[in-house]
C-alpha atoms as a PDB file:
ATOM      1  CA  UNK A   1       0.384 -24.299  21.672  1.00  0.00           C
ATOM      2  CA  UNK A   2      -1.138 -21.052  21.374  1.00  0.00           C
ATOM      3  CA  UNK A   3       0.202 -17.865  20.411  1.00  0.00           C
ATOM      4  CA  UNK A   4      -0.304 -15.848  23.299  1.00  0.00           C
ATOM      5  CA  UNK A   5       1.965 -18.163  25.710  1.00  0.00           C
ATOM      6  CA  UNK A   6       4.997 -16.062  24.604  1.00  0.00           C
ATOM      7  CA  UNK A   7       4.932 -12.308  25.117  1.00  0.00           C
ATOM      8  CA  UNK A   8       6.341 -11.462  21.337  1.00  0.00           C
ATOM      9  CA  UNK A   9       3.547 -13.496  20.280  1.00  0.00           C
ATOM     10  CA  UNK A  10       0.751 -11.648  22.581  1.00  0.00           C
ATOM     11  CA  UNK A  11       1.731  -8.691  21.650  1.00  0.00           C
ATOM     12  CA  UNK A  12       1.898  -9.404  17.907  1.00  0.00           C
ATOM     13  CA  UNK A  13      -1.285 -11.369  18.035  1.00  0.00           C
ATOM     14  CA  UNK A  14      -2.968  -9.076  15.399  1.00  0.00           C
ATOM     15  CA  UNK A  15      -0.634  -9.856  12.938  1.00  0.00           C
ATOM     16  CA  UNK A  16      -2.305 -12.358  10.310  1.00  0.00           C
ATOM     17  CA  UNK A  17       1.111 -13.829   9.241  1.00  0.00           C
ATOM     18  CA  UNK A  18       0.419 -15.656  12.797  1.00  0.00           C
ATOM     19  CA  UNK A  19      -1.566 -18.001  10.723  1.00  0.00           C
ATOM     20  CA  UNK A  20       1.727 -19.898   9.826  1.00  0.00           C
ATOM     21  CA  UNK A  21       3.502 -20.065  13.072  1.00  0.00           C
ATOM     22  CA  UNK A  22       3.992 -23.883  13.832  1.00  0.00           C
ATOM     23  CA  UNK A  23       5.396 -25.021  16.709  1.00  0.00           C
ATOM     24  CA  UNK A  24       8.700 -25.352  15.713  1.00  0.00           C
ATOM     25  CA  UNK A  25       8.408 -20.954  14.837  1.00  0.00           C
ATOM     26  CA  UNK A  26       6.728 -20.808  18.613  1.00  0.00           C
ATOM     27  CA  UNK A  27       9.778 -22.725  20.036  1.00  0.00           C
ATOM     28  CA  UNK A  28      12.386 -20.924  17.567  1.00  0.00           C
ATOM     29  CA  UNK A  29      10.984 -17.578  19.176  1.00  0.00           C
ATOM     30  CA  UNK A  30      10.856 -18.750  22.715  1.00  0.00           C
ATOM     31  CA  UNK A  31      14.527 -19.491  22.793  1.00  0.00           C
ATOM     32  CA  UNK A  32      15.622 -16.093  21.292  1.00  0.00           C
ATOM     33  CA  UNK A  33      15.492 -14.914  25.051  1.00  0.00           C
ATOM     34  CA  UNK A  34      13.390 -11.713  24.932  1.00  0.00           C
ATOM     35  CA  UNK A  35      13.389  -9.657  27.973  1.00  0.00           C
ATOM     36  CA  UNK A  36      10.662  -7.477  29.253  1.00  0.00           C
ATOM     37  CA  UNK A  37      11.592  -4.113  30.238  1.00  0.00           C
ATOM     38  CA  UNK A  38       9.827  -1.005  31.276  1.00  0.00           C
ATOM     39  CA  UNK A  39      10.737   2.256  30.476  1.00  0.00           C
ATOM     40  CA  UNK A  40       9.634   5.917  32.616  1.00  0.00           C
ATOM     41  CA  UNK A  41       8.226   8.304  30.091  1.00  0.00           C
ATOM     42  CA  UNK A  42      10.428  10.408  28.963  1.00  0.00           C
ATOM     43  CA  UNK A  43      13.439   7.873  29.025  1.00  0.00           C
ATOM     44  CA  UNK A  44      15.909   7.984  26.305  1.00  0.00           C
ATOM     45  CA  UNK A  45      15.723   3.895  25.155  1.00  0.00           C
ATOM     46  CA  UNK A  46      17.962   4.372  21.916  1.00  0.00           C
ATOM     47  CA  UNK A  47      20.419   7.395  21.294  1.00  0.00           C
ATOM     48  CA  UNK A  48      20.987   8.532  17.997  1.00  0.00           C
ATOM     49  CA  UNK A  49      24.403   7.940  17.455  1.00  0.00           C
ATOM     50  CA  UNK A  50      24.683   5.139  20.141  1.00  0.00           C
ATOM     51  CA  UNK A  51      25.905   1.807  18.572  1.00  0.00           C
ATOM     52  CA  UNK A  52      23.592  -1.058  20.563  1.00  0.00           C
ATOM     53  CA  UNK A  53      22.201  -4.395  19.382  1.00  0.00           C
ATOM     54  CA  UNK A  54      18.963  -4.497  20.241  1.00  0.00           C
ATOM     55  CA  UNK A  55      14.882  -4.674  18.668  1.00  0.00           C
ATOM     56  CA  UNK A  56      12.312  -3.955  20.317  1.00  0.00           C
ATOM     57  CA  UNK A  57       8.308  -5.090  20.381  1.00  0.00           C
ATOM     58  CA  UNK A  58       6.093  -2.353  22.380  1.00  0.00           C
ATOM     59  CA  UNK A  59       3.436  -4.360  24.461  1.00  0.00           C
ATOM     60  CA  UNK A  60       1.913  -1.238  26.013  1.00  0.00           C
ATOM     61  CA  UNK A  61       2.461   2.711  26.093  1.00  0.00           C
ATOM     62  CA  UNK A  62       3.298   4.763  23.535  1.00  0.00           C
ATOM     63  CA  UNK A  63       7.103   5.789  22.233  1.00  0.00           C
ATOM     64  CA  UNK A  64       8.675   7.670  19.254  1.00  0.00           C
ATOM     65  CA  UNK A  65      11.183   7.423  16.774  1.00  0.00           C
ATOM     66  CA  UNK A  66      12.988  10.724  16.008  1.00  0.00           C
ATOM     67  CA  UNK A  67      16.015  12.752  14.296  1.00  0.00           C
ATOM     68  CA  UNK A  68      17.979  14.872  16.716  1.00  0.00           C
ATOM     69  CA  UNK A  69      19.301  17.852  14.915  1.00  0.00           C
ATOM     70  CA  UNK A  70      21.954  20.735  16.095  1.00  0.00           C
ATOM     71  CA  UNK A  71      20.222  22.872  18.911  1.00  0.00           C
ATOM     72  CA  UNK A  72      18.069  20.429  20.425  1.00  0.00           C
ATOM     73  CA  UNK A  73      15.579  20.717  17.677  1.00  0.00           C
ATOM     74  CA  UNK A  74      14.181  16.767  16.710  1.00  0.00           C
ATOM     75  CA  UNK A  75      11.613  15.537  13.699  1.00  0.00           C
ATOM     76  CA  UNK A  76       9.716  12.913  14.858  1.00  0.00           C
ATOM     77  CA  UNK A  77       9.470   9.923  12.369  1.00  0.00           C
ATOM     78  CA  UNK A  78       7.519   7.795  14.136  1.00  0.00           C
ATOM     79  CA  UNK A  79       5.611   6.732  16.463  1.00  0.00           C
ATOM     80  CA  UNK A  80       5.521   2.951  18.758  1.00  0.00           C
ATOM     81  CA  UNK A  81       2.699   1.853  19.487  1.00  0.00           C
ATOM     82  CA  UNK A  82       1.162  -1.878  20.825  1.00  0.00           C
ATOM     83  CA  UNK A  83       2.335  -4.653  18.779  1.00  0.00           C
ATOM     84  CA  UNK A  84       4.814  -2.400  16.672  1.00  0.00           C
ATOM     85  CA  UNK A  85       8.623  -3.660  16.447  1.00  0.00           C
ATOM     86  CA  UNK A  86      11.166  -1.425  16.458  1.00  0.00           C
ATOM     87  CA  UNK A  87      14.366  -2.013  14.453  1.00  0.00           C
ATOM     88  CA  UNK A  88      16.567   0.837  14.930  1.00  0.00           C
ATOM     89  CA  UNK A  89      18.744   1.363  11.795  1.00  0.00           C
ATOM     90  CA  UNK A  90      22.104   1.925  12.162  1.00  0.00           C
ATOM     91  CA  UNK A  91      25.231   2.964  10.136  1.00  0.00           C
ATOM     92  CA  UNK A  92      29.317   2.788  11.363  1.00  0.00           C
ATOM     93  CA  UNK A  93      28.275   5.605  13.246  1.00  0.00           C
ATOM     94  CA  UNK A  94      25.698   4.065  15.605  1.00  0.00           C
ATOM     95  CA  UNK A  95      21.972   4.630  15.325  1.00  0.00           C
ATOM     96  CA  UNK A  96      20.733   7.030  13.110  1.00  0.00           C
ATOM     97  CA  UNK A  97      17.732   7.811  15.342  1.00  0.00           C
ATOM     98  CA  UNK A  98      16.379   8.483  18.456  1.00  0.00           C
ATOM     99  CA  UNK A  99      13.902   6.443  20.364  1.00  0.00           C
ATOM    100  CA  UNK A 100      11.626   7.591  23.642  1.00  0.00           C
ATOM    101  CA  UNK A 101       9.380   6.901  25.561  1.00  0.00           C
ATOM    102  CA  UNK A 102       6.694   8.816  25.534  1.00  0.00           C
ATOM    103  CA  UNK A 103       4.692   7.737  27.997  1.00  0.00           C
ATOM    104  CA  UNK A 104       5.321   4.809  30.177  1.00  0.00           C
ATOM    105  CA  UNK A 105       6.324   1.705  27.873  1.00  0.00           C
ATOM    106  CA  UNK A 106       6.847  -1.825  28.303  1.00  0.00           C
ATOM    107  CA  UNK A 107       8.503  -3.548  25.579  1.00  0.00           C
ATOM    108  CA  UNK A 108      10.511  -6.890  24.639  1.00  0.00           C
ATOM    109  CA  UNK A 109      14.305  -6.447  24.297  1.00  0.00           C
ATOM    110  CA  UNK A 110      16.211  -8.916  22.405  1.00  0.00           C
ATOM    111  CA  UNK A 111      19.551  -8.945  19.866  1.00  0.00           C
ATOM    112  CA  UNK A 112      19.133  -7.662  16.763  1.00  0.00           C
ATOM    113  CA  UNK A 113      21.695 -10.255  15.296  1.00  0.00           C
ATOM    114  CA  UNK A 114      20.041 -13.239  16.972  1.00  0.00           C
ATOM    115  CA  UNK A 115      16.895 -12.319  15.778  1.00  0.00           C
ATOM    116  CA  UNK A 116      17.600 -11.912  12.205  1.00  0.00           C
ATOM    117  CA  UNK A 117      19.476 -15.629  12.554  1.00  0.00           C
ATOM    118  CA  UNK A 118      16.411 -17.066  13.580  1.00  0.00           C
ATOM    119  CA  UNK A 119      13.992 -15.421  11.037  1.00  0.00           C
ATOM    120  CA  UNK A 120      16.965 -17.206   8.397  1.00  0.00           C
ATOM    121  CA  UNK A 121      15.256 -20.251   9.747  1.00  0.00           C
ATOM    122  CA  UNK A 122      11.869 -19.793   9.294  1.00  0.00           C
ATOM    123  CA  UNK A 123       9.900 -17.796   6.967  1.00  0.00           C
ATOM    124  CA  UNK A 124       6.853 -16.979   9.160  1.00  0.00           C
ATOM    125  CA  UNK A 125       9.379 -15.298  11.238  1.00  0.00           C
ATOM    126  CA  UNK A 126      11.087 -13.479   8.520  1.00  0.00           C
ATOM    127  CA  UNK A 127       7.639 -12.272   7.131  1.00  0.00           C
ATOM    128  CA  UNK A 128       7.633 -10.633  10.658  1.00  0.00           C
ATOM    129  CA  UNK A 129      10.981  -8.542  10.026  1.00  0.00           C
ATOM    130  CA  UNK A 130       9.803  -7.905   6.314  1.00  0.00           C
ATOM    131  CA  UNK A 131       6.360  -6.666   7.579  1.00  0.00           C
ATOM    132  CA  UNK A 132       7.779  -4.157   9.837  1.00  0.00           C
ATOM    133  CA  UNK A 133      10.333  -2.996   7.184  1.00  0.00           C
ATOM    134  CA  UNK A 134       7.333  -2.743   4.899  1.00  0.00           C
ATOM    135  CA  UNK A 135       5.285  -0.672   7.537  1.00  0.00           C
ATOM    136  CA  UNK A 136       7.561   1.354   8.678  1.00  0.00           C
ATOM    137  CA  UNK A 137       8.634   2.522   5.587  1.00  0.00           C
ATOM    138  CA  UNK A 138       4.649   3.716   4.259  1.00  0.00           C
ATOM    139  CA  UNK A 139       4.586   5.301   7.432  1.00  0.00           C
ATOM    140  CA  UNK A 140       7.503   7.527   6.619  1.00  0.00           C
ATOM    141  CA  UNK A 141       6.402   8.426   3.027  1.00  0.00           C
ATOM    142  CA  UNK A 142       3.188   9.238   4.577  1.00  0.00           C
ATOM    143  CA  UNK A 143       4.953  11.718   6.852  1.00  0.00           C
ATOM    144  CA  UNK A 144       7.504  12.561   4.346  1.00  0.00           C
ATOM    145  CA  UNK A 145       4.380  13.735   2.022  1.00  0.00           C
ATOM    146  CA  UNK A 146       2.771  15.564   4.909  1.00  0.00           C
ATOM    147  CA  UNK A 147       5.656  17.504   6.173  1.00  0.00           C
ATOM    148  CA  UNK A 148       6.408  18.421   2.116  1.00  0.00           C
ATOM    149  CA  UNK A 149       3.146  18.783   0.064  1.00  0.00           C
ATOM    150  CA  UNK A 150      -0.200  18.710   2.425  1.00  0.00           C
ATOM    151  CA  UNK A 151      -1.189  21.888   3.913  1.00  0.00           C
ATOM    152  CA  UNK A 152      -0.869  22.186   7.420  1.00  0.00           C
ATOM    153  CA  UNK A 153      -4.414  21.403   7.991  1.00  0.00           C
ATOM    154  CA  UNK A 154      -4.707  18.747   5.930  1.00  0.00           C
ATOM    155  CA  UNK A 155      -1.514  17.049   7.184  1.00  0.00           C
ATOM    156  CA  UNK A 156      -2.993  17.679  11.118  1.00  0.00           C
ATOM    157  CA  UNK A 157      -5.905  15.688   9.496  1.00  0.00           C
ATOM    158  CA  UNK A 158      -3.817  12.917   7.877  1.00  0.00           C
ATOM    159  CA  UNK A 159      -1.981  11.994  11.280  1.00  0.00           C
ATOM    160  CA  UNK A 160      -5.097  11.274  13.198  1.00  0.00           C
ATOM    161  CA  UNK A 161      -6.634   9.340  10.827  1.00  0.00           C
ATOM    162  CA  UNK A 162      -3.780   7.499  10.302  1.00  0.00           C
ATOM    163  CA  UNK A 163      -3.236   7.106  14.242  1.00  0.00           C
ATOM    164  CA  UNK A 164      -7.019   6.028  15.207  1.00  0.00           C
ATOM    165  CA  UNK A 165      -6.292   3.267  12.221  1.00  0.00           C
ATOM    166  CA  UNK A 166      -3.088   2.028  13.482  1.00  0.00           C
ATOM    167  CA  UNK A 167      -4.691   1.959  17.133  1.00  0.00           C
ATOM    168  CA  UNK A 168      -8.206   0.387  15.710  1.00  0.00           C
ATOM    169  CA  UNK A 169      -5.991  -2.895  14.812  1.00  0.00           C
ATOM    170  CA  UNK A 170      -5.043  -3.409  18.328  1.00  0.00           C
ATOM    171  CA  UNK A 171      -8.183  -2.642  19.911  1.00  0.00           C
ATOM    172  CA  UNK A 172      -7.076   0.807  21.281  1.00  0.00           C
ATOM    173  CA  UNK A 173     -10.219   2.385  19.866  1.00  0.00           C
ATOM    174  CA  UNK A 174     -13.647   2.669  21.052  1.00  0.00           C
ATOM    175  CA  UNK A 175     -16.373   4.156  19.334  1.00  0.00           C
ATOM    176  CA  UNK A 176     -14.084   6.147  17.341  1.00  0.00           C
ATOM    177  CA  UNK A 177     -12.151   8.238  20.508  1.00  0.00           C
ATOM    178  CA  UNK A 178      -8.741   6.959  21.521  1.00  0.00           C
ATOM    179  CA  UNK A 179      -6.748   7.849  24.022  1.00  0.00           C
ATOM    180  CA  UNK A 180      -3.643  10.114  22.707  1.00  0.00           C
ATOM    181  CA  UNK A 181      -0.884  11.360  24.949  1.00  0.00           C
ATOM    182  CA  UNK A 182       1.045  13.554  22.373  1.00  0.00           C
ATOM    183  CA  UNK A 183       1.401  17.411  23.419  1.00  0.00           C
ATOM    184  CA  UNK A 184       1.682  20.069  20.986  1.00  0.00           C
ATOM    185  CA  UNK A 185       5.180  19.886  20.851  1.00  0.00           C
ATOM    186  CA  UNK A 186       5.043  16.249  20.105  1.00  0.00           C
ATOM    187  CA  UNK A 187       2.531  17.264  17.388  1.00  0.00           C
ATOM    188  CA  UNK A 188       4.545  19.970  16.192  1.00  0.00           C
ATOM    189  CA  UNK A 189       7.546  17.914  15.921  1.00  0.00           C
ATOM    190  CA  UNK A 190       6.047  15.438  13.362  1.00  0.00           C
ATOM    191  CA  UNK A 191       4.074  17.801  11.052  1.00  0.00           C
ATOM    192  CA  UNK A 192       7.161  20.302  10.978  1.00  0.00           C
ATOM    193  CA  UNK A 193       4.860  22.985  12.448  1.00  0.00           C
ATOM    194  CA  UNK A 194       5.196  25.481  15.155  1.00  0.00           C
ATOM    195  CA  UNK A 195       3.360  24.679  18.558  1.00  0.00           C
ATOM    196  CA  UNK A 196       1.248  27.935  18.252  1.00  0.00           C
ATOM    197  CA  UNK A 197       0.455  26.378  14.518  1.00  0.00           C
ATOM    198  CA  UNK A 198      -0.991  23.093  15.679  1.00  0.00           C
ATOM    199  CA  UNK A 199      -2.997  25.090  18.328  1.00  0.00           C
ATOM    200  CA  UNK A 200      -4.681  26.663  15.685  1.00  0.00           C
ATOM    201  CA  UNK A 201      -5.207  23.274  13.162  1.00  0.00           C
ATOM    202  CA  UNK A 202      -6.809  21.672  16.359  1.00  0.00           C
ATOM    203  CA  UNK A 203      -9.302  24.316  16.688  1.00  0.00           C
ATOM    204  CA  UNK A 204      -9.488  24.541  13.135  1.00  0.00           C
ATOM    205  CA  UNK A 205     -10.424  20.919  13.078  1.00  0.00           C
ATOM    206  CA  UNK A 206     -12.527  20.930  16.040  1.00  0.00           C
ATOM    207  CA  UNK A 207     -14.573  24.092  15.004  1.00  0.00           C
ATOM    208  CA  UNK A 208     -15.244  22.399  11.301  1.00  0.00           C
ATOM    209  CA  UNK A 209     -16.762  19.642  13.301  1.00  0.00           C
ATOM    210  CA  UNK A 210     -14.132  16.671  12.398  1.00  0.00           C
ATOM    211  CA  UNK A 211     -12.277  15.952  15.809  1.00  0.00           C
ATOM    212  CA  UNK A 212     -11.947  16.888  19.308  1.00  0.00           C
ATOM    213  CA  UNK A 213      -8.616  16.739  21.220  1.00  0.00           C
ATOM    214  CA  UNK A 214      -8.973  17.186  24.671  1.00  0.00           C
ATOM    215  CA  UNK A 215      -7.092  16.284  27.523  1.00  0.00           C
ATOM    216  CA  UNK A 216      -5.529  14.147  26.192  1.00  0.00           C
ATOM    217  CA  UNK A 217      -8.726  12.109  24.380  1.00  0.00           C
ATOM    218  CA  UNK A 218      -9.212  12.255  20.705  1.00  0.00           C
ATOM    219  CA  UNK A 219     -12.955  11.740  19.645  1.00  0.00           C
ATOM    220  CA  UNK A 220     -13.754  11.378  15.792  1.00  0.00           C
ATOM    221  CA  UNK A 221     -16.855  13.894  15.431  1.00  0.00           C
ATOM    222  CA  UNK A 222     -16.781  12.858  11.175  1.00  0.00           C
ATOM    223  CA  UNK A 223     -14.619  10.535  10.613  1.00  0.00           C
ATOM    224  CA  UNK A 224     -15.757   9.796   7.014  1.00  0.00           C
ATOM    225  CA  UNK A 225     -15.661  13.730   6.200  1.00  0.00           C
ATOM    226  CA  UNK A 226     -12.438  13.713   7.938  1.00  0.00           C
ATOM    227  CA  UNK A 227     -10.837  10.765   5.298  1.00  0.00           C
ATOM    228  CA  UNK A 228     -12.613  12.873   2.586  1.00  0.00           C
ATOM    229  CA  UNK A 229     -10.967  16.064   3.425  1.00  0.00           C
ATOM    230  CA  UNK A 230      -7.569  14.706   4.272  1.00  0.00           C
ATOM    231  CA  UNK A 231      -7.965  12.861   0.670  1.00  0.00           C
ATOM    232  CA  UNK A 232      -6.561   9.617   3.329  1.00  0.00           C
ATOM    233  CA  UNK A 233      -6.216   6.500   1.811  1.00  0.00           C
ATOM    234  CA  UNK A 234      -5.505   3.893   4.792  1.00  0.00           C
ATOM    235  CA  UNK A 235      -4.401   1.234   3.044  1.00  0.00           C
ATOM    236  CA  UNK A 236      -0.631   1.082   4.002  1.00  0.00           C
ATOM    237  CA  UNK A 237      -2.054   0.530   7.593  1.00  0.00           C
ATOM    238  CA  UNK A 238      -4.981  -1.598   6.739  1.00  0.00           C
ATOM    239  CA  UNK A 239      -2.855  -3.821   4.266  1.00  0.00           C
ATOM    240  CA  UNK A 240       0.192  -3.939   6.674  1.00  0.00           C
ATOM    241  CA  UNK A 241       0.571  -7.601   7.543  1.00  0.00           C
ATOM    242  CA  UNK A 242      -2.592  -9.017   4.867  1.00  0.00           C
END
């Protein structure tokens, strides 16, 4: 039985905890009774505050995780890409973030509570949960650092680097250009900058001869000066799931 009969599994194939799924995992998963779902861009999936039992695994598109604050003002926390599960954390309150689609996104809805029964019965499966936990949390200090202590520059730097890494292990990369549908707002919303701000960091970047963003199309012009300059050390991405 191979991995890539079940959609969780094909679209968690990367993962190298795979290694241990046995059949009796496989099966365990199969009957958990994900459903595939596709969302418009744009669409609210998760609303902060909204008190909903379900996880997500993002086969295609690209979504993010964000906190709404007073005034329609948001700081994005996240972003979900291919292969990336999404646990949204919750309090009595209901969820304590927001999750959207950012562009068109298919992704695998299932309980919450059933899931975390069945990873109870199998370790491979719990190493799943854990590794997500794990990930999810670097990514946030990461952001938490950028938005606090890197220049504005530097963090601009930091998030595309750590992007064309997280896309690299999914095979979303080609000779170091990805595709990238964030807008300067999007941008703007997880560096804690101004849209007229990240304007100027992307022709800052692109005029020092690091990166291009264009329509929507990242291209790495120095991707090892780039790492040097950003001072980025990818191992929370390259480790995650090792």
């Amino acid at each position: 039985m191979t991995y890539s009969s079940h959609p969780f599994l094909r679209a968690n194939e990367n993962r190298p905890v795979h290694a241990g799924f046995d059949d009796d995992t496989t099966a365990l998963i199969k009957a958990l009774g994900f459903t595939p779902r596709r969302y418009a861009a744009e669409t609210v999936i998760v609303r902060q505050g909204e008190n909903k039992d379900r996880m997500f695994v993002v086969e295609s598109g690209w979504g993010c995780i964000a906190h709404e604050l007073a005034g329609g003002q948001r700081q994005i926390l996240d972003f979900a890409l291919k292969g990336d599960i999404v646990l949204p954390q919750f309090n009595g309150g209901g969820a304590l973030e927001t999750f959207v689609a950012l562009t068109d996104l298919s992704v695998l809805v299932a309980s919450t509570k059933t899931f975390a029964l069945a990873a109870m019965k199998s370790p491979p499966l719990f190493s799943v949960i854990l590794e997500a936990l794990v990930q999810n949390g670097a990514v946030i200090a990461q952001h938490l650092t950028n938005v606090g202590r890197r220049s504005a520059l530097g963090r601009s730097a930091h998030l595309f680097l750590e992007l064309i890494a997280r896309l690299e292990r999914v095979g979303a990369v080609n000779h170091d250009s990805f595709e990238c549908p964030l807008t300067q707002y999007d941008l703007a919303d997880v560096l804690g900058l101004t849209p007229i701000h990240v304007n100027r960091m992307l022709r800052e970047l692109r005029e020092r001869k690091f990166l291009e963003f264009r329509h929507g199309h990242v291209r790495m012009l120095d991707r090892a000066g780039l790492i040097k300059f950003a001072g980025f050390a990818g191992e929370y991405v390259e480790n995650y799931g090792a």
